[in-house]
PDB file of N, CA and C in Angstrom:
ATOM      1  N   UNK A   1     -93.546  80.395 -91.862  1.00  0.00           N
ATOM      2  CA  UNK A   1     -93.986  79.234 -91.124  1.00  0.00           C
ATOM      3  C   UNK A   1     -94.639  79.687 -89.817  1.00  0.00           C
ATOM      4  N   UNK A   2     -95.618  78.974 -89.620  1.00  0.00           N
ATOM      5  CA  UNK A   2     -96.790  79.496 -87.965  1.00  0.00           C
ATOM      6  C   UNK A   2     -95.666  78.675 -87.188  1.00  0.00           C
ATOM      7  N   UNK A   3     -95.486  79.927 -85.471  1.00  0.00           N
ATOM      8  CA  UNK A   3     -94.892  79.292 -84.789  1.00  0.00           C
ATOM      9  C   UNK A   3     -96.050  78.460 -84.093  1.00  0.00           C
ATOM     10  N   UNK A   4     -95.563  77.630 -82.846  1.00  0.00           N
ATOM     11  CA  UNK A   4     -96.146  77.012 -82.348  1.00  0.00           C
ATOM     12  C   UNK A   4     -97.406  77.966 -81.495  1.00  0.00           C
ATOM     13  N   UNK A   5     -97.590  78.586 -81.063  1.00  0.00           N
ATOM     14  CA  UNK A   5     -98.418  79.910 -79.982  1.00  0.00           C
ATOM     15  C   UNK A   5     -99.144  80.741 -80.797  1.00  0.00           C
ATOM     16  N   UNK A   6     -98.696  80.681 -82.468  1.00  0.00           N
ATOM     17  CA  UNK A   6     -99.741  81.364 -83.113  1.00  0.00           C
ATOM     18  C   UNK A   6    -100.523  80.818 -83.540  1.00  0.00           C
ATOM     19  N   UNK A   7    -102.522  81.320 -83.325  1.00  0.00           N
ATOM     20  CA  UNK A   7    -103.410  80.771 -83.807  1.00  0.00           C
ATOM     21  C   UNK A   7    -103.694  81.173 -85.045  1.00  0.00           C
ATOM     22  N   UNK A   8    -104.016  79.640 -86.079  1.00  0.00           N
ATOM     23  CA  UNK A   8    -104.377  79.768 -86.971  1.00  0.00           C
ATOM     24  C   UNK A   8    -105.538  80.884 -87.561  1.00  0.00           C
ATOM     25  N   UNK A   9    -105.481  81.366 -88.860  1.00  0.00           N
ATOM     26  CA  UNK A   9    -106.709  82.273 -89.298  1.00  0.00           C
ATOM     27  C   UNK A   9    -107.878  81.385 -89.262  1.00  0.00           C
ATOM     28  N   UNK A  10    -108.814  82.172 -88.562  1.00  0.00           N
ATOM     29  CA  UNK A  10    -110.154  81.374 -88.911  1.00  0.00           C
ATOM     30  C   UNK A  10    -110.597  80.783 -90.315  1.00  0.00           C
ATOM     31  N   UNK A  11    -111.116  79.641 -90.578  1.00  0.00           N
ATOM     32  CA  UNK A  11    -111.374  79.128 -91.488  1.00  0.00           C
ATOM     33  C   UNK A  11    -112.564  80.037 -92.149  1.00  0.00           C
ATOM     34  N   UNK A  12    -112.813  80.819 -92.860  1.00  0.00           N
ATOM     35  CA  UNK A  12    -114.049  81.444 -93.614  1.00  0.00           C
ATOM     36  C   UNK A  12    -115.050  80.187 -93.945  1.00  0.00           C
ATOM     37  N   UNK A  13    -116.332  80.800 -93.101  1.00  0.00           N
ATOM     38  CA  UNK A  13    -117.390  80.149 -93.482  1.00  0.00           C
ATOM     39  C   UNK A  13    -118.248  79.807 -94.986  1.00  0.00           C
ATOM     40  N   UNK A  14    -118.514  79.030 -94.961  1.00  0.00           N
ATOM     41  CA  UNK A  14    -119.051  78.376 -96.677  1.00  0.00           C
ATOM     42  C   UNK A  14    -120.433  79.419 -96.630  1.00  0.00           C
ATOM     43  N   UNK A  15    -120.482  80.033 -97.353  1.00  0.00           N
ATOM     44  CA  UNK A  15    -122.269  80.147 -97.846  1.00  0.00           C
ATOM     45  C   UNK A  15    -122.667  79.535 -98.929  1.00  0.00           C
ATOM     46  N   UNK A  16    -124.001  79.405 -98.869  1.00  0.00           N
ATOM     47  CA  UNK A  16    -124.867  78.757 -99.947  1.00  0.00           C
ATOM     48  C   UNK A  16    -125.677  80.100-100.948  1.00  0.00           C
ATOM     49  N   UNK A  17    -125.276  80.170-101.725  1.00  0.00           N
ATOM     50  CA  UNK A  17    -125.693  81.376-103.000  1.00  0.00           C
ATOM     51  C   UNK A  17    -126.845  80.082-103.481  1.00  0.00           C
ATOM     52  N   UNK A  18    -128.003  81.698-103.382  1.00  0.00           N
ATOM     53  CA  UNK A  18    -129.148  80.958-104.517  1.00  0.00           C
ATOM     54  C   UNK A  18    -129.814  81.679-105.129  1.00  0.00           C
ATOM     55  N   UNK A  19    -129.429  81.700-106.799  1.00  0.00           N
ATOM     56  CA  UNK A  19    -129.247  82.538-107.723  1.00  0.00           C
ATOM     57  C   UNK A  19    -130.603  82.395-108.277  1.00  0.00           C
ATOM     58  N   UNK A  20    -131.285  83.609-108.250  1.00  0.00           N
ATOM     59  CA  UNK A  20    -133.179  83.358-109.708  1.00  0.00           C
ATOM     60  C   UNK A  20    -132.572  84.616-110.574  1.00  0.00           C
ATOM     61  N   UNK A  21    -132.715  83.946-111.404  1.00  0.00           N
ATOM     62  CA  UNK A  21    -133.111  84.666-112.753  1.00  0.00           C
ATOM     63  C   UNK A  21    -134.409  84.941-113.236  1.00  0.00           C
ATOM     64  N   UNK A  22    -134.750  86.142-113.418  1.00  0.00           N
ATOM     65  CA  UNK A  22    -136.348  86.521-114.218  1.00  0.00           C
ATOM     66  C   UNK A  22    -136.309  86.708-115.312  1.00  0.00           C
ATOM     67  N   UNK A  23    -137.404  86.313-116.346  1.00  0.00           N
ATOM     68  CA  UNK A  23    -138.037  86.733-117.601  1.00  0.00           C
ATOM     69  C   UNK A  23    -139.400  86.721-117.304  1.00  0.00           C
ATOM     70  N   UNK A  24    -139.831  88.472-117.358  1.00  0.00           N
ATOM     71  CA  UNK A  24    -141.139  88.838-117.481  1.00  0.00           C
ATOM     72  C   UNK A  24    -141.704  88.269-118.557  1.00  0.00           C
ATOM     73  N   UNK A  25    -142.905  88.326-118.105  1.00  0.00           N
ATOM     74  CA  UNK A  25    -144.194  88.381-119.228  1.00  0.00           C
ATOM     75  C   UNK A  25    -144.096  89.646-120.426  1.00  0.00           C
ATOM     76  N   UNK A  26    -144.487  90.070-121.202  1.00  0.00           N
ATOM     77  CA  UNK A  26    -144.127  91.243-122.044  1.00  0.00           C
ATOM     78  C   UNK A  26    -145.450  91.745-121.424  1.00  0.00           C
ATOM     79  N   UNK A  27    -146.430  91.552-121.197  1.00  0.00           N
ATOM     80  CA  UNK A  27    -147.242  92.573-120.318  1.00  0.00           C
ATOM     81  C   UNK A  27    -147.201  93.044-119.142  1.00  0.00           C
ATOM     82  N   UNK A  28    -146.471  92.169-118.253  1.00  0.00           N
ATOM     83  CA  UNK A  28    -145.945  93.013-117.122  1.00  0.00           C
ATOM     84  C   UNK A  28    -145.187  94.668-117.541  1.00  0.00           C
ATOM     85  N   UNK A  29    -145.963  95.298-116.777  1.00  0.00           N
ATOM     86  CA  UNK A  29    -146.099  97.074-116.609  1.00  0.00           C
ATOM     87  C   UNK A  29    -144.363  96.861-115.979  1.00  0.00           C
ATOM     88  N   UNK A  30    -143.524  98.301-116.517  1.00  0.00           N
ATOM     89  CA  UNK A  30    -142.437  98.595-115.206  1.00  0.00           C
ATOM     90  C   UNK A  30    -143.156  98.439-113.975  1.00  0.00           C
ATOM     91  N   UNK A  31    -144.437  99.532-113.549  1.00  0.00           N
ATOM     92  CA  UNK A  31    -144.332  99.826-112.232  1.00  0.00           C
ATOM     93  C   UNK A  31    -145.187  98.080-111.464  1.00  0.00           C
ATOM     94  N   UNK A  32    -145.643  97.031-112.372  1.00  0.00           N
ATOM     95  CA  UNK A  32    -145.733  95.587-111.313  1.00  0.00           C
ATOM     96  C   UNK A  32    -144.114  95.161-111.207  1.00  0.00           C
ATOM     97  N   UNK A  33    -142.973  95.363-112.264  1.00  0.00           N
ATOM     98  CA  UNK A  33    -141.830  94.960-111.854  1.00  0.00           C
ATOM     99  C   UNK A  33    -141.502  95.244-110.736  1.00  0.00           C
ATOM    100  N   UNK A  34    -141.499  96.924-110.668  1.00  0.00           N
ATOM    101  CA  UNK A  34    -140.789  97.581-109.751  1.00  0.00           C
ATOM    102  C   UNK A  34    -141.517  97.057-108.136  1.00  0.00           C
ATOM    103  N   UNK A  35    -142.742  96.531-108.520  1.00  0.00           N
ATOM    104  CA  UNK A  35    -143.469  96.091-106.973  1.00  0.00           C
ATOM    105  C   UNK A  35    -142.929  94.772-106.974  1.00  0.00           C
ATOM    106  N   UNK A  36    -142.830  93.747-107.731  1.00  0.00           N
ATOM    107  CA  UNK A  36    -142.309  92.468-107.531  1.00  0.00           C
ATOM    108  C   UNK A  36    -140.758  92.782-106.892  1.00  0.00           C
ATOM    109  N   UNK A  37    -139.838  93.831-107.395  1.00  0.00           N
ATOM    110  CA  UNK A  37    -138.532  93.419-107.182  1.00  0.00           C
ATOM    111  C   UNK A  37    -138.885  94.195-105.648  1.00  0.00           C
ATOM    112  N   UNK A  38    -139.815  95.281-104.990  1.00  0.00           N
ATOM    113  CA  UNK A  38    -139.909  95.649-103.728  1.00  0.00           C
ATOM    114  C   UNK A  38    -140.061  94.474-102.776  1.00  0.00           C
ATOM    115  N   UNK A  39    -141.053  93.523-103.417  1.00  0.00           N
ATOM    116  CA  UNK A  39    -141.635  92.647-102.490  1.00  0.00           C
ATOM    117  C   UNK A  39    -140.652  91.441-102.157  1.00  0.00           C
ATOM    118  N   UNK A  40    -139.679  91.253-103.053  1.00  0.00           N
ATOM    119  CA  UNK A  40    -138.832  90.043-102.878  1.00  0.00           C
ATOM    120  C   UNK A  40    -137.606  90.877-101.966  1.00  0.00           C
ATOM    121  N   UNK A  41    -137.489  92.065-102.194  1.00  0.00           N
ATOM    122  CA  UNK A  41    -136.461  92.821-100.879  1.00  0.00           C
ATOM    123  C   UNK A  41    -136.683  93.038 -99.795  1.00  0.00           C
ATOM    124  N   UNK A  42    -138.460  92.333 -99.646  1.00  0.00           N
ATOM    125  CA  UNK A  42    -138.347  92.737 -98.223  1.00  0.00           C
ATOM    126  C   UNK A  42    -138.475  91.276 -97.349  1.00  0.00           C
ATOM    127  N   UNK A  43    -138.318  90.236 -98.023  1.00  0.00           N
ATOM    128  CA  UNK A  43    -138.072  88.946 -97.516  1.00  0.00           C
ATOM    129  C   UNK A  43    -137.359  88.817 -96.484  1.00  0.00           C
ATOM    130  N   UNK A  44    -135.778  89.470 -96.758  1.00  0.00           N
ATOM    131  CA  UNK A  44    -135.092  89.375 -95.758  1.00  0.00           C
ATOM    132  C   UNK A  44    -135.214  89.980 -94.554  1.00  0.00           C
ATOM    133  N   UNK A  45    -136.361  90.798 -94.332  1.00  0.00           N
ATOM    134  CA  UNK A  45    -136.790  91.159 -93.103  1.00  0.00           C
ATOM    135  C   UNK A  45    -137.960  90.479 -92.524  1.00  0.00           C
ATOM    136  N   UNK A  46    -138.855  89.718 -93.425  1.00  0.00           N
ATOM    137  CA  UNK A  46    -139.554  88.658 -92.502  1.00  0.00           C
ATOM    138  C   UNK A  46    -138.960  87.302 -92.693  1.00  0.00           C
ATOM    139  N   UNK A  47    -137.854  86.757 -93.148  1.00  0.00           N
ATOM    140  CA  UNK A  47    -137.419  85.417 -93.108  1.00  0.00           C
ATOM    141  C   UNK A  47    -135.771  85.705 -92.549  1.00  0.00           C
ATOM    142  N   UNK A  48    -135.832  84.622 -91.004  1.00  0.00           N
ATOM    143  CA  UNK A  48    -134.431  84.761 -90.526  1.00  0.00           C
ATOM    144  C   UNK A  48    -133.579  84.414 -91.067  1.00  0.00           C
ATOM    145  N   UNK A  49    -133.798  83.466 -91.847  1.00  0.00           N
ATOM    146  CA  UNK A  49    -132.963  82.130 -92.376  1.00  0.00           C
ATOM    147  C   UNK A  49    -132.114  83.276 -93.238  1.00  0.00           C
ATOM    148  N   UNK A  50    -132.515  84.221 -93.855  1.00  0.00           N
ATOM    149  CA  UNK A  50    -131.169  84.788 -95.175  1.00  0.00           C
ATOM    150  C   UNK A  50    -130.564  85.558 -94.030  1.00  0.00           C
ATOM    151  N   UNK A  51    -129.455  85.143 -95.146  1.00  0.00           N
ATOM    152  CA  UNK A  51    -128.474  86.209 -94.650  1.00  0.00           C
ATOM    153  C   UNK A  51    -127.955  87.046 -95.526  1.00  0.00           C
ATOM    154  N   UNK A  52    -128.004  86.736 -96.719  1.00  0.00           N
ATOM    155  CA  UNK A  52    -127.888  88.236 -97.324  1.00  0.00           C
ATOM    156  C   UNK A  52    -128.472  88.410 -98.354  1.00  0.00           C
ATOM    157  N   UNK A  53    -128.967  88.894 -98.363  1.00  0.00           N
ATOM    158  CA  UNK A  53    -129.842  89.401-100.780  1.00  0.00           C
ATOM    159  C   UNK A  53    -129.215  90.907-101.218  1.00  0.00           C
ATOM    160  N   UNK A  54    -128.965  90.467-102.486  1.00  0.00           N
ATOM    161  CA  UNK A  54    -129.076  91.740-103.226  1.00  0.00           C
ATOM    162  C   UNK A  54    -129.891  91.013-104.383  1.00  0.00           C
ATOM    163  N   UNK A  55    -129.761  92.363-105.656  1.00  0.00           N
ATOM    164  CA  UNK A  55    -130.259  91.934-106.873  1.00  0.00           C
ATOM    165  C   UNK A  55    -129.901  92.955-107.628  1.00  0.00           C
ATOM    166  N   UNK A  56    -129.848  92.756-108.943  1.00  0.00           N
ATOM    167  CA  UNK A  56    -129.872  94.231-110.019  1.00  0.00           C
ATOM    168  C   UNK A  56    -130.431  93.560-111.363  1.00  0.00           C
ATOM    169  N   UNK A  57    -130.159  94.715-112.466  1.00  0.00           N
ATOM    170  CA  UNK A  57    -130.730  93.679-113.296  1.00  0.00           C
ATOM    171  C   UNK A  57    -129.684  93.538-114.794  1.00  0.00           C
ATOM    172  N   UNK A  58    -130.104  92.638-115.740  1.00  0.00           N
ATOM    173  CA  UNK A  58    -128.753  92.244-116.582  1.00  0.00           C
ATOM    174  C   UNK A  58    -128.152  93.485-117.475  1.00  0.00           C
ATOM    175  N   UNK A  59    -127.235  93.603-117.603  1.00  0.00           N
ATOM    176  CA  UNK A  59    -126.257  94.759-117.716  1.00  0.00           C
ATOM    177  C   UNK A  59    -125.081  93.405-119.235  1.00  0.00           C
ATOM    178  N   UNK A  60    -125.106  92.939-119.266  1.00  0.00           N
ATOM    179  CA  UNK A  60    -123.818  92.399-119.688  1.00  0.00           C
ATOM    180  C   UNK A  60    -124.280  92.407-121.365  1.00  0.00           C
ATOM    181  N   UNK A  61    -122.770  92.754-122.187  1.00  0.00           N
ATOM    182  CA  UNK A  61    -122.679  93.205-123.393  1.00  0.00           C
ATOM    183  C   UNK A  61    -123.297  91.796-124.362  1.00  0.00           C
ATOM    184  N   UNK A  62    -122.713  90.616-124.076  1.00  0.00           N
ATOM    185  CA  UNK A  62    -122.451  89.344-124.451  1.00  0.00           C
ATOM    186  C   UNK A  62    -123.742  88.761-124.795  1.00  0.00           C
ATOM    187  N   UNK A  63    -124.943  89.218-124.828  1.00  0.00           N
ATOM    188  CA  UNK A  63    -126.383  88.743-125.117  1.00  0.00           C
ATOM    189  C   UNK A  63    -126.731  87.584-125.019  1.00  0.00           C
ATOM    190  N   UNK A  64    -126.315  86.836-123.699  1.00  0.00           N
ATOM    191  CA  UNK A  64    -126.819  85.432-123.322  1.00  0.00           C
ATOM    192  C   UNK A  64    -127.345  85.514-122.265  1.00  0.00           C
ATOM    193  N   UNK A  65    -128.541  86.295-122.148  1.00  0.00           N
ATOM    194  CA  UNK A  65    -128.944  85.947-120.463  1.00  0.00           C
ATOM    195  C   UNK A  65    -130.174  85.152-121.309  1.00  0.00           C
ATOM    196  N   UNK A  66    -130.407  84.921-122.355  1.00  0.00           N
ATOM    197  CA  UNK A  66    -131.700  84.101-122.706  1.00  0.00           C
ATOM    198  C   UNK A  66    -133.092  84.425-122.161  1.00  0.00           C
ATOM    199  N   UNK A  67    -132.794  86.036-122.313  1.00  0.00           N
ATOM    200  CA  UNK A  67    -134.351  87.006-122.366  1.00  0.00           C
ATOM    201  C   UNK A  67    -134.513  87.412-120.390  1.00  0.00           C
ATOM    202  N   UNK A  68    -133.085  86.944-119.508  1.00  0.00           N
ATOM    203  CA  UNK A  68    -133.528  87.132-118.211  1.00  0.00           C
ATOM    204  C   UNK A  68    -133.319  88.393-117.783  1.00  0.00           C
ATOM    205  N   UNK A  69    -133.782  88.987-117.486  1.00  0.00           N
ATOM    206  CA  UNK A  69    -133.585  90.780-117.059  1.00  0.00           C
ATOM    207  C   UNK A  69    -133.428  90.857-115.530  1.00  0.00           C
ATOM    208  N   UNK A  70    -133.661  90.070-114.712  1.00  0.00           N
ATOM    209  CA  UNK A  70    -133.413  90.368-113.078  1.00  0.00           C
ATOM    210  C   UNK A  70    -132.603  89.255-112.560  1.00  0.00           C
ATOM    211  N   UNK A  71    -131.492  89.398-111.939  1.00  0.00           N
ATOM    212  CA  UNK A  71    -130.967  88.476-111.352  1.00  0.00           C
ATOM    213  C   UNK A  71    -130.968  88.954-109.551  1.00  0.00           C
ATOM    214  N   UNK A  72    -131.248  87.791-108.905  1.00  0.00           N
ATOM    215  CA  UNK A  72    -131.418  88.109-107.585  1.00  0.00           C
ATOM    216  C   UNK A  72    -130.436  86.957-106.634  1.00  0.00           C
ATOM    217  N   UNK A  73    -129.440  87.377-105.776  1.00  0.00           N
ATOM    218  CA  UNK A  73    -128.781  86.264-105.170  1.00  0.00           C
ATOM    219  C   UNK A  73    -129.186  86.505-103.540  1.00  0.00           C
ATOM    220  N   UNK A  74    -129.522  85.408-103.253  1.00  0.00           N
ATOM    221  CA  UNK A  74    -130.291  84.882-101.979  1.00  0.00           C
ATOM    222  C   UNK A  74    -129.073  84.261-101.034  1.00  0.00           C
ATOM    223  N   UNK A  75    -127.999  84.885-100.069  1.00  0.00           N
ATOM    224  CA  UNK A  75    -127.144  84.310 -99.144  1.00  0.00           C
ATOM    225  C   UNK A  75    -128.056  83.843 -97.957  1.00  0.00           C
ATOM    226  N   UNK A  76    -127.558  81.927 -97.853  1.00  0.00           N
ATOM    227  CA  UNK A  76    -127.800  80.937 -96.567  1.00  0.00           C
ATOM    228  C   UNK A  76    -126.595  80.681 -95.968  1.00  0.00           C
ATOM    229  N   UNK A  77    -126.654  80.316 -95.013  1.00  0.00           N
ATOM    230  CA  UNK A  77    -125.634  79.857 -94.098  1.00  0.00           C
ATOM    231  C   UNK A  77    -125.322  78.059 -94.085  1.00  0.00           C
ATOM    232  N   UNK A  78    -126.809  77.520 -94.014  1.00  0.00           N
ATOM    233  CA  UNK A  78    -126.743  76.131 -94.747  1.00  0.00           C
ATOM    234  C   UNK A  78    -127.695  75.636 -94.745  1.00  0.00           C
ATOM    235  N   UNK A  79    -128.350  74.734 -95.645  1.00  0.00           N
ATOM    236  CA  UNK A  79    -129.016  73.905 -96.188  1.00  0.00           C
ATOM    237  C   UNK A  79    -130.219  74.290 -95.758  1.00  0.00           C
ATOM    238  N   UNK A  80    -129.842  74.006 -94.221  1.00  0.00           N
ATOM    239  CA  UNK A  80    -131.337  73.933 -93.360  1.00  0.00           C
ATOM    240  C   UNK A  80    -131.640  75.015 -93.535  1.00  0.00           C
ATOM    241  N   UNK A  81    -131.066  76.383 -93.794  1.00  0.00           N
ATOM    242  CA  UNK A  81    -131.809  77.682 -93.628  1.00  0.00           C
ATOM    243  C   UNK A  81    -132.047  77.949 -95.068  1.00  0.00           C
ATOM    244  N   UNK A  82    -131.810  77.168 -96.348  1.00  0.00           N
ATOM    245  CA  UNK A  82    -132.406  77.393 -97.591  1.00  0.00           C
ATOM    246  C   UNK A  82    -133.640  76.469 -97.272  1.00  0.00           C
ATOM    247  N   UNK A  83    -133.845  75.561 -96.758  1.00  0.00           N
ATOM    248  CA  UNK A  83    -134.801  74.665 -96.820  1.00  0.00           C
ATOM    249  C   UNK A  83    -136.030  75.037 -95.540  1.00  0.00           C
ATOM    250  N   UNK A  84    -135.843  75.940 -94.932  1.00  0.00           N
ATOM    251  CA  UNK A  84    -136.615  76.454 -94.239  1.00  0.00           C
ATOM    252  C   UNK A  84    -137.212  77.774 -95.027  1.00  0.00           C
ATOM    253  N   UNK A  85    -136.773  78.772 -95.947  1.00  0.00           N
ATOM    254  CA  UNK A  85    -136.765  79.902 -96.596  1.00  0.00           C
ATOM    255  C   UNK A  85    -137.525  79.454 -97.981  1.00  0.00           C
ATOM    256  N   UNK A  86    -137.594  78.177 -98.548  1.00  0.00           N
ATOM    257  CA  UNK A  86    -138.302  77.075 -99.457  1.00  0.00           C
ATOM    258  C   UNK A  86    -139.909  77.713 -99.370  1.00  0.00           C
ATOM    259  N   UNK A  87    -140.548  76.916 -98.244  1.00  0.00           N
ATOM    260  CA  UNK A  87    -141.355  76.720 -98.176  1.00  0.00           C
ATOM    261  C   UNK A  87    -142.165  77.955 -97.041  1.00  0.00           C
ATOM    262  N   UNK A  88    -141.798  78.962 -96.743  1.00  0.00           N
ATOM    263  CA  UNK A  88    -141.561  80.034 -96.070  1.00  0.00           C
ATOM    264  C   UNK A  88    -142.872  80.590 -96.416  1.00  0.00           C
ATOM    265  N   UNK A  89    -143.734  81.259 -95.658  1.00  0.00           N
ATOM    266  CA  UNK A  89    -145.329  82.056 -95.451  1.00  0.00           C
ATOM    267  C   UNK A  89    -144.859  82.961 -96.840  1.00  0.00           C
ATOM    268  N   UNK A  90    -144.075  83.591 -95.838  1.00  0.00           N
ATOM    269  CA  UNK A  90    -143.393  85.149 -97.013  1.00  0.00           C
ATOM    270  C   UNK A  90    -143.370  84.603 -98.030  1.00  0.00           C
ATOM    271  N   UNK A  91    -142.074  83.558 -98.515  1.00  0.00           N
ATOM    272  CA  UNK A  91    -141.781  83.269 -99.700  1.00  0.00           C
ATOM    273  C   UNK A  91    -142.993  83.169-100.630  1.00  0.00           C
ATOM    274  N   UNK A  92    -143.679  82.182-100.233  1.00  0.00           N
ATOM    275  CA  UNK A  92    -144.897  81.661-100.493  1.00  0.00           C
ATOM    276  C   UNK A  92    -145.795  82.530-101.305  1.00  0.00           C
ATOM    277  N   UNK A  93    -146.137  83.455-100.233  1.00  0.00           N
ATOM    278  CA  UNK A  93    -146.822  84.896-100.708  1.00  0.00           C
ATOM    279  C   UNK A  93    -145.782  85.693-102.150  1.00  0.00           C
ATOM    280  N   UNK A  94    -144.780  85.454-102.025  1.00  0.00           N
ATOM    281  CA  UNK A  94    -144.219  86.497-103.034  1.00  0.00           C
ATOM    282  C   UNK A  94    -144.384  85.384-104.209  1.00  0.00           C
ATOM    283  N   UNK A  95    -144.230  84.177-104.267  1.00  0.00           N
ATOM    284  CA  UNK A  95    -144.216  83.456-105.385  1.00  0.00           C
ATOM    285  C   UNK A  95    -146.002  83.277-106.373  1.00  0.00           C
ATOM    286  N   UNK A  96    -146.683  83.731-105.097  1.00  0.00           N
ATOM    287  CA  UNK A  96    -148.160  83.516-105.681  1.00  0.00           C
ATOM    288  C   UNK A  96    -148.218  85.045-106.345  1.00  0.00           C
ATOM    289  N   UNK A  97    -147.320  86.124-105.775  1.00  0.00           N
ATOM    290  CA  UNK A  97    -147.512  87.204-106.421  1.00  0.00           C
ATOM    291  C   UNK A  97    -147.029  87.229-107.646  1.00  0.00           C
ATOM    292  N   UNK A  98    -145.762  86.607-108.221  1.00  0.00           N
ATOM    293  CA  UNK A  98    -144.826  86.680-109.034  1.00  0.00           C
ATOM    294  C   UNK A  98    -145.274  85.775-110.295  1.00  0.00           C
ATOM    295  N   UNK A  99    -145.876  84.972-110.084  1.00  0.00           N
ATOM    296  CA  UNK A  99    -146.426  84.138-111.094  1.00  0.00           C
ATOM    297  C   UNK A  99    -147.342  84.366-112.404  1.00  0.00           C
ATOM    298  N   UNK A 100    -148.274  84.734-111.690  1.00  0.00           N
ATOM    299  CA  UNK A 100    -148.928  85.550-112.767  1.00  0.00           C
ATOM    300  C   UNK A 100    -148.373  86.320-113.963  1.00  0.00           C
ATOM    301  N   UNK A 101    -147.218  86.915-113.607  1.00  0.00           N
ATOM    302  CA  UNK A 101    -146.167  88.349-114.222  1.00  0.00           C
ATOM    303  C   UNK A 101    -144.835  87.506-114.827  1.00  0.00           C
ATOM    304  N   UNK A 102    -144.913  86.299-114.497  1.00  0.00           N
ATOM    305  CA  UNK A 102    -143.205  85.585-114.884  1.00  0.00           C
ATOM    306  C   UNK A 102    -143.316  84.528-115.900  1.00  0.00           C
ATOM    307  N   UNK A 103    -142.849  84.603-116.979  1.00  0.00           N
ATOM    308  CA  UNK A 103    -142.689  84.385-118.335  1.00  0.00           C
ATOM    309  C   UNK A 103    -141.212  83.039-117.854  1.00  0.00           C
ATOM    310  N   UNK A 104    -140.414  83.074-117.488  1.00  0.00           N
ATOM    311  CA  UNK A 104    -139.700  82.299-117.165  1.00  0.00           C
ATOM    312  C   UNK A 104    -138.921  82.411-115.750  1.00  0.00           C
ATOM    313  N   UNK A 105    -138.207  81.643-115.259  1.00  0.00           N
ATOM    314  CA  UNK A 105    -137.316  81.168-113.926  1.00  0.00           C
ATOM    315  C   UNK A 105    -135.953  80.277-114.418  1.00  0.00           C
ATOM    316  N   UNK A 106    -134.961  81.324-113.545  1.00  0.00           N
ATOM    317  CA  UNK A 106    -133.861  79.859-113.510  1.00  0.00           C
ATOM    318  C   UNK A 106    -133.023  79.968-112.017  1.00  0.00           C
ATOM    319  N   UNK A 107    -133.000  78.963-111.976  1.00  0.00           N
ATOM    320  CA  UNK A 107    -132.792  79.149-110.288  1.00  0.00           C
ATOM    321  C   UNK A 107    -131.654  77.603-110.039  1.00  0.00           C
ATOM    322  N   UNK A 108    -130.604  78.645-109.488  1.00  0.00           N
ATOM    323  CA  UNK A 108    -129.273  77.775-109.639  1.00  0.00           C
ATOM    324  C   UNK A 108    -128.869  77.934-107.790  1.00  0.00           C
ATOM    325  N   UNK A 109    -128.573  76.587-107.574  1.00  0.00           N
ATOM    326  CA  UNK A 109    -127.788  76.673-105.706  1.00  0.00           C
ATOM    327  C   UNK A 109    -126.668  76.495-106.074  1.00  0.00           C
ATOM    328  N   UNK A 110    -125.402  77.256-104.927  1.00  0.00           N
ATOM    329  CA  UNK A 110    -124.304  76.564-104.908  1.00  0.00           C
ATOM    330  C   UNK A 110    -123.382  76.693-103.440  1.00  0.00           C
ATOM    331  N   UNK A 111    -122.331  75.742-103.299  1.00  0.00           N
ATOM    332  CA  UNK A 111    -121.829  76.624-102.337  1.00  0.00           C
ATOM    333  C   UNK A 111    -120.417  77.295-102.860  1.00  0.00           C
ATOM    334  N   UNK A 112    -120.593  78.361-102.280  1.00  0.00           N
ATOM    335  CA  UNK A 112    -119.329  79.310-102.697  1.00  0.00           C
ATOM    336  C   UNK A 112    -118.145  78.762-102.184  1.00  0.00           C
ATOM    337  N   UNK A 113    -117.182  78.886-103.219  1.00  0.00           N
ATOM    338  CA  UNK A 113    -115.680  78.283-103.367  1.00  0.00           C
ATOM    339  C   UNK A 113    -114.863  79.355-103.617  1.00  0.00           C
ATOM    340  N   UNK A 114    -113.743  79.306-102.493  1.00  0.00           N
ATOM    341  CA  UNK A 114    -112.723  80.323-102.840  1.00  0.00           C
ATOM    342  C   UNK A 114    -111.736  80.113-103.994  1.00  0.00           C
TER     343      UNK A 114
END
């Protein structure tokens, strides 16, 4: 039981995960992949709003990614900084790059739950 003089643990902050999934084109080359997955890593150095990215690509035995080979998770802090990162110069630019080369998209928000 907390005595009275001890402060509570900080409440852990919510992030907002925002998950893309890729399916190339079958003519996309490795080395345009390997420039698409450069160019979306370097987002987080011209857009403030993230706070964190990684990415790798699908690994799992179970054969349901439904042809997606790159998964990329995009950490916000909230709303406003996914909705500023939306419509973003950078973003913008990487999506006019990516298009051409992308056969499909799935792109899931959430907020993370302990």
């Amino acid at each position: 039981m907390m005595q009275m003089n001890e402060a509570a643990p900080p409440a852990k902050a919510k992030l907002l995960r925002h998950v893309v999934l890729f399916t190339f084109k079958a003519e996309a080359t490795p080395a345009q992949i390997d420039e698409l997955v450069k160019a979306f890593g370097k987002l987080p150095s011209q857009i403030k709003e993230i706070h964190d990215y990684e990415w790798g690509t699908n690994n799992s035995p179970e054969g349901l990614n439904k042809g997606h080979t790159h998964c990329f998770l995009v950490t916000f802090k909230s709303e406003q900084d996914r909705d500023a990162y939306l419509p973003h110069a950078a973003h913008q630019a990487f999506v006019a790059k990516l298009k051409p080369l992308l056969e499909d998209v799935t792109v899931v928000d959430y907020w993370a739950q302990e």
